[in-house]
Protein backbone atom coordinates (compact mmCIF):
# COMPACT_ATOMS: atom_id res chain seq x y z
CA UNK A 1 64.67 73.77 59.97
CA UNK A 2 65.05 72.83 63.79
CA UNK A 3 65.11 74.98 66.52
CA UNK A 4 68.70 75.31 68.34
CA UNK A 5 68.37 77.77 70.91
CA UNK A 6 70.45 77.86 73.80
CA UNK A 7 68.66 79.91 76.33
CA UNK A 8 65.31 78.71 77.69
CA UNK A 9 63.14 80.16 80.98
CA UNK A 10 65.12 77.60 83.13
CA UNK A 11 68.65 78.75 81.76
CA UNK A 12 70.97 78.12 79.74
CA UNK A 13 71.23 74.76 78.02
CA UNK A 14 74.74 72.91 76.68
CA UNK A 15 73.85 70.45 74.11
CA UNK A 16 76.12 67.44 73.92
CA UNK A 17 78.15 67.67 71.11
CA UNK A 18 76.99 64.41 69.39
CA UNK A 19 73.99 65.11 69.54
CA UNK A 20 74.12 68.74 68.10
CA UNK A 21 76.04 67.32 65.41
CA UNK A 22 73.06 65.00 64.73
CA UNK A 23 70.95 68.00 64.34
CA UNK A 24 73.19 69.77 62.04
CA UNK A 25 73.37 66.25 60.24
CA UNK A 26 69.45 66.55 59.54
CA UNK A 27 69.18 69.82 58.40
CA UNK A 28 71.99 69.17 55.52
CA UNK A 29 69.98 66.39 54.75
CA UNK A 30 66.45 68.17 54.44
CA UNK A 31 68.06 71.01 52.20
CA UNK A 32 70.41 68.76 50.06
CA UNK A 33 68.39 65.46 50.09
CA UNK A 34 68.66 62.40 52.05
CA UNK A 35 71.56 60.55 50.44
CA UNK A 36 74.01 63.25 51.10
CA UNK A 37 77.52 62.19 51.32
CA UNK A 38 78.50 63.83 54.78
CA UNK A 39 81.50 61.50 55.73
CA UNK A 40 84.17 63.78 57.51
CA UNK A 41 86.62 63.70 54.70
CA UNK A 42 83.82 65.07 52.01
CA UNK A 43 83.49 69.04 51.46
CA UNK A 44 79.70 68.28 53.10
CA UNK A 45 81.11 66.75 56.28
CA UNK A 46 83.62 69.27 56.92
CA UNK A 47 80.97 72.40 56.59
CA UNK A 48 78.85 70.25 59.10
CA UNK A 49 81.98 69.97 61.51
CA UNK A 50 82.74 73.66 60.94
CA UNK A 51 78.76 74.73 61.57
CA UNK A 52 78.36 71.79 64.87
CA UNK A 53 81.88 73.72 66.25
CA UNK A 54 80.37 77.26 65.68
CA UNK A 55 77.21 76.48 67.22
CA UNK A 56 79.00 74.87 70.16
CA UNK A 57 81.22 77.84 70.46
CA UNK A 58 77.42 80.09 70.59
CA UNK A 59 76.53 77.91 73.38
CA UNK A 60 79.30 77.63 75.77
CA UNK A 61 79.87 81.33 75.67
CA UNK A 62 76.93 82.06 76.50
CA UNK A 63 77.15 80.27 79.56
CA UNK A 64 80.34 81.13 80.51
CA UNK A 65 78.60 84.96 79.85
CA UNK A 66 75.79 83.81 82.24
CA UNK A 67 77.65 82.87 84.71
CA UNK A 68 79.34 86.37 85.11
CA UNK A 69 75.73 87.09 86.27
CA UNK A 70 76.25 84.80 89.55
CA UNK A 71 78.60 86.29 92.00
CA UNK A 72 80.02 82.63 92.64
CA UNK A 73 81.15 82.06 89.75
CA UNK A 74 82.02 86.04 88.36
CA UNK A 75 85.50 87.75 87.79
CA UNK A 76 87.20 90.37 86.22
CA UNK A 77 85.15 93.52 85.49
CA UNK A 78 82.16 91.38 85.98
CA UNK A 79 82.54 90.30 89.74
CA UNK A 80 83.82 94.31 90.26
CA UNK A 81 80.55 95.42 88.89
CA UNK A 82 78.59 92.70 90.98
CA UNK A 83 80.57 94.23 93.85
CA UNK A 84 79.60 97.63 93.23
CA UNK A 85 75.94 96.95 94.15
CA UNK A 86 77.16 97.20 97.99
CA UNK A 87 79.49 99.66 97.55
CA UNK A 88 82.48 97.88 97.40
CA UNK A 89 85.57 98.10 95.64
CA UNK A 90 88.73 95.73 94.74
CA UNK A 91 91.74 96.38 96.05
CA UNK A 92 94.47 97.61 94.02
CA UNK A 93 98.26 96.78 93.30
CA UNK A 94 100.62 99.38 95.70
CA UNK A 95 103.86 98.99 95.83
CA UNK A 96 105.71 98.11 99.57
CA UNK A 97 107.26 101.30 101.48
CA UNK A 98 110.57 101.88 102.62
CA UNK A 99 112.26 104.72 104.27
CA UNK A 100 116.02 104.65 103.92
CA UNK A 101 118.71 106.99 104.62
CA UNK A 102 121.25 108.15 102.57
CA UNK A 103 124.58 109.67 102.57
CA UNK A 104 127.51 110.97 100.90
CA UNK A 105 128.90 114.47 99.49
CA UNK A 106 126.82 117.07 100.87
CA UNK A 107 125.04 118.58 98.03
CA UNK A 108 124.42 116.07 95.89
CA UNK A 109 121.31 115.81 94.19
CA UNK A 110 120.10 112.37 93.62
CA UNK A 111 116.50 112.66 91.30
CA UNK A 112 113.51 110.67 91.44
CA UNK A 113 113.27 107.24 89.94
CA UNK A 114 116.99 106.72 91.46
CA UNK A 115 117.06 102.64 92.56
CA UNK A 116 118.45 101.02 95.48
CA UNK A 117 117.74 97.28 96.20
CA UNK A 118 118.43 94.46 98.90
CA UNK A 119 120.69 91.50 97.63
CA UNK A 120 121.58 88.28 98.76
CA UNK A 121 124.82 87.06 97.81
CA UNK A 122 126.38 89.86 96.54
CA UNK A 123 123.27 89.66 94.12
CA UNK A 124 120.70 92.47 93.62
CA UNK A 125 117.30 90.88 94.51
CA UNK A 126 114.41 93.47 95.13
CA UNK A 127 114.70 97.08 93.92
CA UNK A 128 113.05 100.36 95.24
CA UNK A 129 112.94 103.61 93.59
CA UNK A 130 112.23 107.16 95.03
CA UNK A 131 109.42 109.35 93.67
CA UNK A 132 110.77 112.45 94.62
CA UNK A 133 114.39 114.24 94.34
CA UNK A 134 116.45 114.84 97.30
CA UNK A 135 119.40 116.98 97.93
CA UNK A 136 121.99 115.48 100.73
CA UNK A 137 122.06 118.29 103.49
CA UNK A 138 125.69 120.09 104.61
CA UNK A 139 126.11 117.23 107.07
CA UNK A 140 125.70 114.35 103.66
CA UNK A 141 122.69 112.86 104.91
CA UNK A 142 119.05 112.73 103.78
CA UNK A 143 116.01 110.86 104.46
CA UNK A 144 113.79 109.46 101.49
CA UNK A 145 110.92 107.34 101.00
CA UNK A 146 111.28 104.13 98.69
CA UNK A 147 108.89 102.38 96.76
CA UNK A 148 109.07 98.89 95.44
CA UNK A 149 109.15 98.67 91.66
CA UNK A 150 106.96 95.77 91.99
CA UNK A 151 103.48 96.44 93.08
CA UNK A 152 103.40 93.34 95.32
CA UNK A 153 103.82 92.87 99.18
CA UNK A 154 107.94 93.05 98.60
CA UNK A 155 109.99 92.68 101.85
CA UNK A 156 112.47 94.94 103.33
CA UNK A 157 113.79 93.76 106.60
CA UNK A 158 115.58 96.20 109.15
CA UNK A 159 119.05 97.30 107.36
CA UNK A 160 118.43 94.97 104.15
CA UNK A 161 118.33 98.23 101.48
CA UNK A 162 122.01 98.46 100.94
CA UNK A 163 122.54 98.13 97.58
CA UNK A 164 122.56 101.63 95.41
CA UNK A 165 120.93 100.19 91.88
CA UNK A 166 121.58 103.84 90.12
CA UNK A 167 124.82 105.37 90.19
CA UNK A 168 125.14 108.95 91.33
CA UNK A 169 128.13 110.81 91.50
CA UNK A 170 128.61 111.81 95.12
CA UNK A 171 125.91 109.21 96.37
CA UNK A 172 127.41 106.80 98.82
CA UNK A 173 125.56 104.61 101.14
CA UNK A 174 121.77 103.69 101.54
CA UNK A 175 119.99 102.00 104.22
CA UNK A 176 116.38 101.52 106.35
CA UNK A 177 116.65 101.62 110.15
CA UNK A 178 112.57 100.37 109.48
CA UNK A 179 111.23 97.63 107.88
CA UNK A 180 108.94 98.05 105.03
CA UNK A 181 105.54 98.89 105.51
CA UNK A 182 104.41 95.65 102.72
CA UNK A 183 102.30 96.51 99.72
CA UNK A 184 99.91 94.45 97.71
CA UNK A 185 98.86 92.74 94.49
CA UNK A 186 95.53 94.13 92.56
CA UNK A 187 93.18 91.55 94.49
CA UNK A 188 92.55 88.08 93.26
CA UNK A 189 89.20 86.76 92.27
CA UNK A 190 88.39 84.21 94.42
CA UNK A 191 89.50 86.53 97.33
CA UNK A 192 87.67 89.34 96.11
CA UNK A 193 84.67 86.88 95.70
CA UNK A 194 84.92 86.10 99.75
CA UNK A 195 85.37 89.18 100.75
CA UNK A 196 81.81 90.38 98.67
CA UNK A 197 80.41 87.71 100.51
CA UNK A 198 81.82 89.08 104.06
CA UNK A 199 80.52 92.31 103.41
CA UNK A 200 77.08 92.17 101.89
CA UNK A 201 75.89 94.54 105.04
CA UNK A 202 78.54 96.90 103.76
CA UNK A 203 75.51 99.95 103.68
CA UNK A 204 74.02 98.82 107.07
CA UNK A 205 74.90 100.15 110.20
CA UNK A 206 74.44 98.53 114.16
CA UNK A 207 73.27 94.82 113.16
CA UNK A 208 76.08 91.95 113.95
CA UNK A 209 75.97 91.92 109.97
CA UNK A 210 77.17 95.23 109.61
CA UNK A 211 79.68 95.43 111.83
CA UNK A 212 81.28 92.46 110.28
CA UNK A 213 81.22 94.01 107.13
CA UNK A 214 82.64 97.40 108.15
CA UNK A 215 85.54 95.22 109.63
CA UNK A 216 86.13 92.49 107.27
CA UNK A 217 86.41 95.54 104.69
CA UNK A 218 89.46 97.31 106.39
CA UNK A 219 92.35 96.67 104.30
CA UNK A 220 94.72 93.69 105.64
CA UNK A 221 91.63 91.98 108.05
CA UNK A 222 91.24 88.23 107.09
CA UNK A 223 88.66 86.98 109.53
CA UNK A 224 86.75 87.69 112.96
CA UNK A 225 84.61 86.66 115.03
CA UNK A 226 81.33 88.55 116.88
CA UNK A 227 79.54 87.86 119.68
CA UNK A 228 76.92 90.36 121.53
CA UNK A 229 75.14 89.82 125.07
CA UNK A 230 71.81 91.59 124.41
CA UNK A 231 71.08 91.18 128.29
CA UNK A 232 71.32 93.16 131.38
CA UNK A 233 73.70 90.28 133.20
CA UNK A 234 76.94 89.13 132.25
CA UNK A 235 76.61 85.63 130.48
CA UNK A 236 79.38 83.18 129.02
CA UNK A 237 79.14 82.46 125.38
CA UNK A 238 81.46 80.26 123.70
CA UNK A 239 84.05 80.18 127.04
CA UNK A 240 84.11 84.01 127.10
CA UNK A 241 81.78 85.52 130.11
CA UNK A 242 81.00 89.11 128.33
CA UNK A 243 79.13 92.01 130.24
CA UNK A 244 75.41 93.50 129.64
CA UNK A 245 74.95 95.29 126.45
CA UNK A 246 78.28 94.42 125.32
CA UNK A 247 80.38 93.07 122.20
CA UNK A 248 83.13 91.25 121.88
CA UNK A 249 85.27 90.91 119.10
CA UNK A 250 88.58 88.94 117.86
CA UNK A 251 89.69 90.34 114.89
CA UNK A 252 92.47 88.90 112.72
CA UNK A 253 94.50 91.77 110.68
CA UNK A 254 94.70 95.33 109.88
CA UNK A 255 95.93 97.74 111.47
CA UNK A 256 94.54 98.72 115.83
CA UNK A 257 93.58 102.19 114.54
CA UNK A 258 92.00 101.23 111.13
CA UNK A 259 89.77 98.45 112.79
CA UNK A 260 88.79 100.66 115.96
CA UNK A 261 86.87 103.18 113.36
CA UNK A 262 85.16 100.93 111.55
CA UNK A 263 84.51 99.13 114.82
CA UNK A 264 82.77 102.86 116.20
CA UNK A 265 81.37 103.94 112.99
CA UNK A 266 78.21 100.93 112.94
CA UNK A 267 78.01 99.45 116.64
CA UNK A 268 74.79 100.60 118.51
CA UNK A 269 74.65 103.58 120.81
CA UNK A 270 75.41 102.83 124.26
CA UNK A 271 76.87 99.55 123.79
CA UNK A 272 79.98 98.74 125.42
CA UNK A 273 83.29 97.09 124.01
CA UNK A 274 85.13 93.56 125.71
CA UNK A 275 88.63 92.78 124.36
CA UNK A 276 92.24 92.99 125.05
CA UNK A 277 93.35 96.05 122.51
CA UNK A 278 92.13 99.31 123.12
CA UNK A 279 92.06 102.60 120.69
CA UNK A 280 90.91 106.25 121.40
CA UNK A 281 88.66 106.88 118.77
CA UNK A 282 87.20 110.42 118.29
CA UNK A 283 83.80 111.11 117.40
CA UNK A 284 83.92 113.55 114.33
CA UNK A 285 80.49 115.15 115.04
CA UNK A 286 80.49 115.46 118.98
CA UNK A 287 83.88 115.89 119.83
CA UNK A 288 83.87 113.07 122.80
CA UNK A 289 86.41 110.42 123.02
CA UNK A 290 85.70 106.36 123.02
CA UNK A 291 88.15 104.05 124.10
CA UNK A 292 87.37 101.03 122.01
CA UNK A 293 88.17 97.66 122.76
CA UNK A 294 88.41 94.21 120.58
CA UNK A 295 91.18 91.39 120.40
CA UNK A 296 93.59 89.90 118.38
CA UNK A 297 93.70 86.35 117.35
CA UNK A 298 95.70 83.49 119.94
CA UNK A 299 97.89 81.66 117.47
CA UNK A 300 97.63 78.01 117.94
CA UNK A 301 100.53 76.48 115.63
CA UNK A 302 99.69 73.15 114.28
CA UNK A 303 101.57 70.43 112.46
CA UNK A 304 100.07 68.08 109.75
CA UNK A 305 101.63 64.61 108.22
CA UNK A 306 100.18 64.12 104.74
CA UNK A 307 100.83 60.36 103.03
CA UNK A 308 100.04 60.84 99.59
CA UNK A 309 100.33 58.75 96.49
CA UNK A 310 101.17 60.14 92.81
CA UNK A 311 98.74 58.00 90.61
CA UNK A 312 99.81 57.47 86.97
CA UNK A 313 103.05 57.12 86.23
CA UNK A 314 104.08 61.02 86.37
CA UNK A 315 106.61 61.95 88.27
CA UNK A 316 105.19 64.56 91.35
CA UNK A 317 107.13 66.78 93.44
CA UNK A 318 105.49 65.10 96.52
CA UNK A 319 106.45 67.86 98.95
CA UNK A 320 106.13 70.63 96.94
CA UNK A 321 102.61 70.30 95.82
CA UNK A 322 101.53 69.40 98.95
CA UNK A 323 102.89 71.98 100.92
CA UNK A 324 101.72 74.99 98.68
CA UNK A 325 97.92 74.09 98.59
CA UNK A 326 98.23 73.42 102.53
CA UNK A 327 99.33 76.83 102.76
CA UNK A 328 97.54 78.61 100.26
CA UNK A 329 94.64 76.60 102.05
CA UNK A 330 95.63 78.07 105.31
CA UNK A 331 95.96 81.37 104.09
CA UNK A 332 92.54 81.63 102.82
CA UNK A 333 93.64 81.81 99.29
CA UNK A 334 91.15 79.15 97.52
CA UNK A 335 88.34 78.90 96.28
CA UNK A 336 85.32 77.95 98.49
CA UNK A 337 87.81 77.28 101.46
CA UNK A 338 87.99 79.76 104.50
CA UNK A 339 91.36 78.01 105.64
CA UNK A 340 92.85 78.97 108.90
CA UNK A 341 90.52 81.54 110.06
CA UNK A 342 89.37 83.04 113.20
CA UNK A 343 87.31 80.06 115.30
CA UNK A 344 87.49 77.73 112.98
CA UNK A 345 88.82 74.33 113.43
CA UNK A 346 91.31 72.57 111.89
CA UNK A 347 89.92 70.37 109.40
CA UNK A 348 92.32 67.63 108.12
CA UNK A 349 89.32 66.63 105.44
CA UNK A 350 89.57 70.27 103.68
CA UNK A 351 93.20 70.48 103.91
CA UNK A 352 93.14 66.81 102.00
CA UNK A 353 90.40 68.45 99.43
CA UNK A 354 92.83 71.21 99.29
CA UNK A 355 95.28 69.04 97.85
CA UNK A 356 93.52 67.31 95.52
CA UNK A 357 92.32 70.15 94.17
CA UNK A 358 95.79 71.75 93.61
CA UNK A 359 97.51 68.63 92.69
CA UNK A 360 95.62 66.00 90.04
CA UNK A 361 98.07 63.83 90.38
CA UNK A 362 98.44 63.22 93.63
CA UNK A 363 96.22 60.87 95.93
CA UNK A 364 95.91 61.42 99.66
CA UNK A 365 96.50 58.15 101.64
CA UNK A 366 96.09 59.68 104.64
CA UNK A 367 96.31 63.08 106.68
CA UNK A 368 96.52 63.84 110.46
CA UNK A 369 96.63 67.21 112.43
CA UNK A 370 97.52 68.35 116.01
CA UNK A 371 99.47 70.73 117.92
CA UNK A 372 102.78 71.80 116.74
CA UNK A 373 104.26 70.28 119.91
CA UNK A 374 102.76 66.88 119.73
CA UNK A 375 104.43 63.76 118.84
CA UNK A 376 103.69 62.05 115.57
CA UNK A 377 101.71 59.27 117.26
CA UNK A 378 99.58 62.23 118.47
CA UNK A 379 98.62 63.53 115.49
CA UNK A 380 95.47 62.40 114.74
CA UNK A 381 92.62 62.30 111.41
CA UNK A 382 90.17 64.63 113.14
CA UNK A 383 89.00 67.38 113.05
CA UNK A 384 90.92 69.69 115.58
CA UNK A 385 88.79 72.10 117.73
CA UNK A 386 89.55 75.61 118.48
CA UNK A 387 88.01 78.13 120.95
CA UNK A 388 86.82 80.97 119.06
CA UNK A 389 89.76 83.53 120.22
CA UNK A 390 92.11 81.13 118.44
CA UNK A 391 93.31 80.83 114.85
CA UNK A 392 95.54 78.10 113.35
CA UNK A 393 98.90 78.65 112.19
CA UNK A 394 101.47 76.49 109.89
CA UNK A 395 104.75 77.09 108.48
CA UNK A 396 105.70 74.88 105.30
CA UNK A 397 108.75 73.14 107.92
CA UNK A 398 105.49 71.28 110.23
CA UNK A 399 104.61 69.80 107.25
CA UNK A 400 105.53 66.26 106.73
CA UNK A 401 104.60 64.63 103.33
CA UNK A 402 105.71 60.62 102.60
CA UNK A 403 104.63 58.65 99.85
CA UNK A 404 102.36 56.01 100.12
């Protein structure tokens, strides 16, 4: 009987279908004799489909198996147990924050799990829920956190939660005088993927790769860039003149406080900070106080025009498509693609890849980039540069999309 392994020293091989039918084909033949009726309609051609389909069905699982093994290609449990190896962790669903006031008859008591919500239209749209009772004080008032019942980043603007969801006899009026502090999905795949790949010096301390990693592993950071002068004069790299033994870094996201300490815990003794935002940070062990110092992002907005061309004769929401891969693009939210990042510059050749690989049935004709202020005849198919204290920005209105 032939040999139909799948796994050899070199990997994992895929036969073609055909040709593993072939195989399966033969070995009827040697058992049963070599005028065997196997047309696909006889009871002998339909136990050869069945076995050529099972035997395919071996072999692609166990690649798609192997490939949990490569932390390209791994997800789920798979990619979190890749990511343990450096000690990290993906993030999990929380639900957004909101503190709102209340009011009404003093005394009431209003439990936990009571709803209020924002509408629109005299319609209820998002709805929050306390996790704790609460007893309006002898003046009718009390103060309460609420969480979203969706475990997403769900908005809350100033004076939006107005709307009490569960009726409470002697409960009266809600509201936030503070916006919500926005929570999060559990953490996608492909962005849990990049941010292994920004952190592999996760356990390393002082080395530009570990400070990267401390920071790019702060909840809500999205990019940075580093740069160190090693020397004992000041020297200009990349536009930026930055003193002896110094760093200098532009970070993009997270909060000042949360990217100061991871900014102190792994830089080298001695070495000195450049940048525009400045945190005390307290040294646990000694006692002494550092005034760290790093910088936010410039926003540079930017506008594109996309001509793109539906091929087939499907009908394509031309805008539509295009505009959500240019911003999940440009929100770092693809595969493969850093998008709008820190530095980087604006790349009308990955934003077209982007769009392709979001939208099959669209073609792109043409796409051109610039500043947000420029006219359309200065828009232009290159790439545009940044300096590396700048990031990118776009908003779904400075995109233009025409047929072609």
């Amino acid at each position: 009987m032939a040999d139909y392994k799948f796994m050899e020293s070199t990997g994992l091989v895929i036969p073609d279908t055909v040709d593993l039918k072939t195989t399966v084909e033969n070995e009827y033949r040697e058992a049963f004799g070599q005028d065997l009726v196997i047309i696909p309609e006889s009871p002998e051609g339909l136990l050869i489909a069945a076995e050529t389909e099972s035997r395919d069905a071996v072999a692609r699982n166990n690649a798609e198996l192997a490939n949990q093994i490569n932390p390209d290609f791994a997800g789920g449990v798979f990619l979190d147990a890749i990511a343990a190896l450096t000690g990290l962790e993906r993030r999990q669903a929380e639900p957004s924050l909101v503190p709102g006031q209340l009011s009404g008859v003093p005394g009431t008591i209003i439990l936990a799990g009571a709803e209020a919500g924002t509408e629109v239209d005299g319609v209820v749209r998002d709805i929050f829920h306390t996790k704790d009772n609460v007893i309006l004080d002898n003046r009718g008032t009390a103060k309460v956190w609420f969480y979203s019942n969706i475990l997403d980043a769900i908005p809350c603007p100033v004076n939006s939660l107005t709307r009490i969801v569960t009726p409470v006899l002697g409960w009266e009026t809600v509201n936030n005088a503070k916006p919500a502090t926005l929570g999060q999905p559990v953490e996608k795949d492909a962005i849990f993927r990049k941010r292994r790949k920004d952190t592999l010096f996760l356990q390393g301390v002082a080395l530009p790769g570990a400070i990267m990693s401390a920071v790019m592993d702060v909840p809500g950071v999205r990019s940075m860039v580093f740069r160190e002068n090693y020397d004992s004069v000041p020297k200009v790299i990349d536009g930026v003149t930055i003193p002896p033994h110094t760093i200098y870094t532009v970070i993009d996201g997270g909060t000042d406080e949360d990217v100061a300490h991871a900014l102190f815990a792994n830089k080298s003794l001695g070495c000195g900070w450049l940048g525009e935002v400045s945190v005390e940070v307290t040294d646990k062990v000694s006692g002494q106080t550092y005034l760290v110092r790093f910088s936010r992002p410039k926003d540079v907005p930017v506008r594109a025009r996309v001509t793109v061309r539906a091929m087939g004769s499907s009908a394509v929401d031309y805008r539509g498509g295009v505009v959500d891969a240019i911003m999940a693009y440009a929100n770092d939210q693809l595969d493969d693609m850093r998008g709008f990042v820190v530095g980087a510059p604006v790349s009308p050749f990955e934003m077209s890849a982007a769009i392709g690989m979001q939208n099959s049935g669209l073609f792109v004709v043409n796409l051109v980039v610039g500043p947000f202020a420029a006219t359309a005849a200065g828009l232009q198919p290159e790439t545009m540069p940044l300096e590396i204290w700048q990031k990118a920005v776009i908003t779904p209105a400075s995109i233009d999309v025409v047929g072609g």
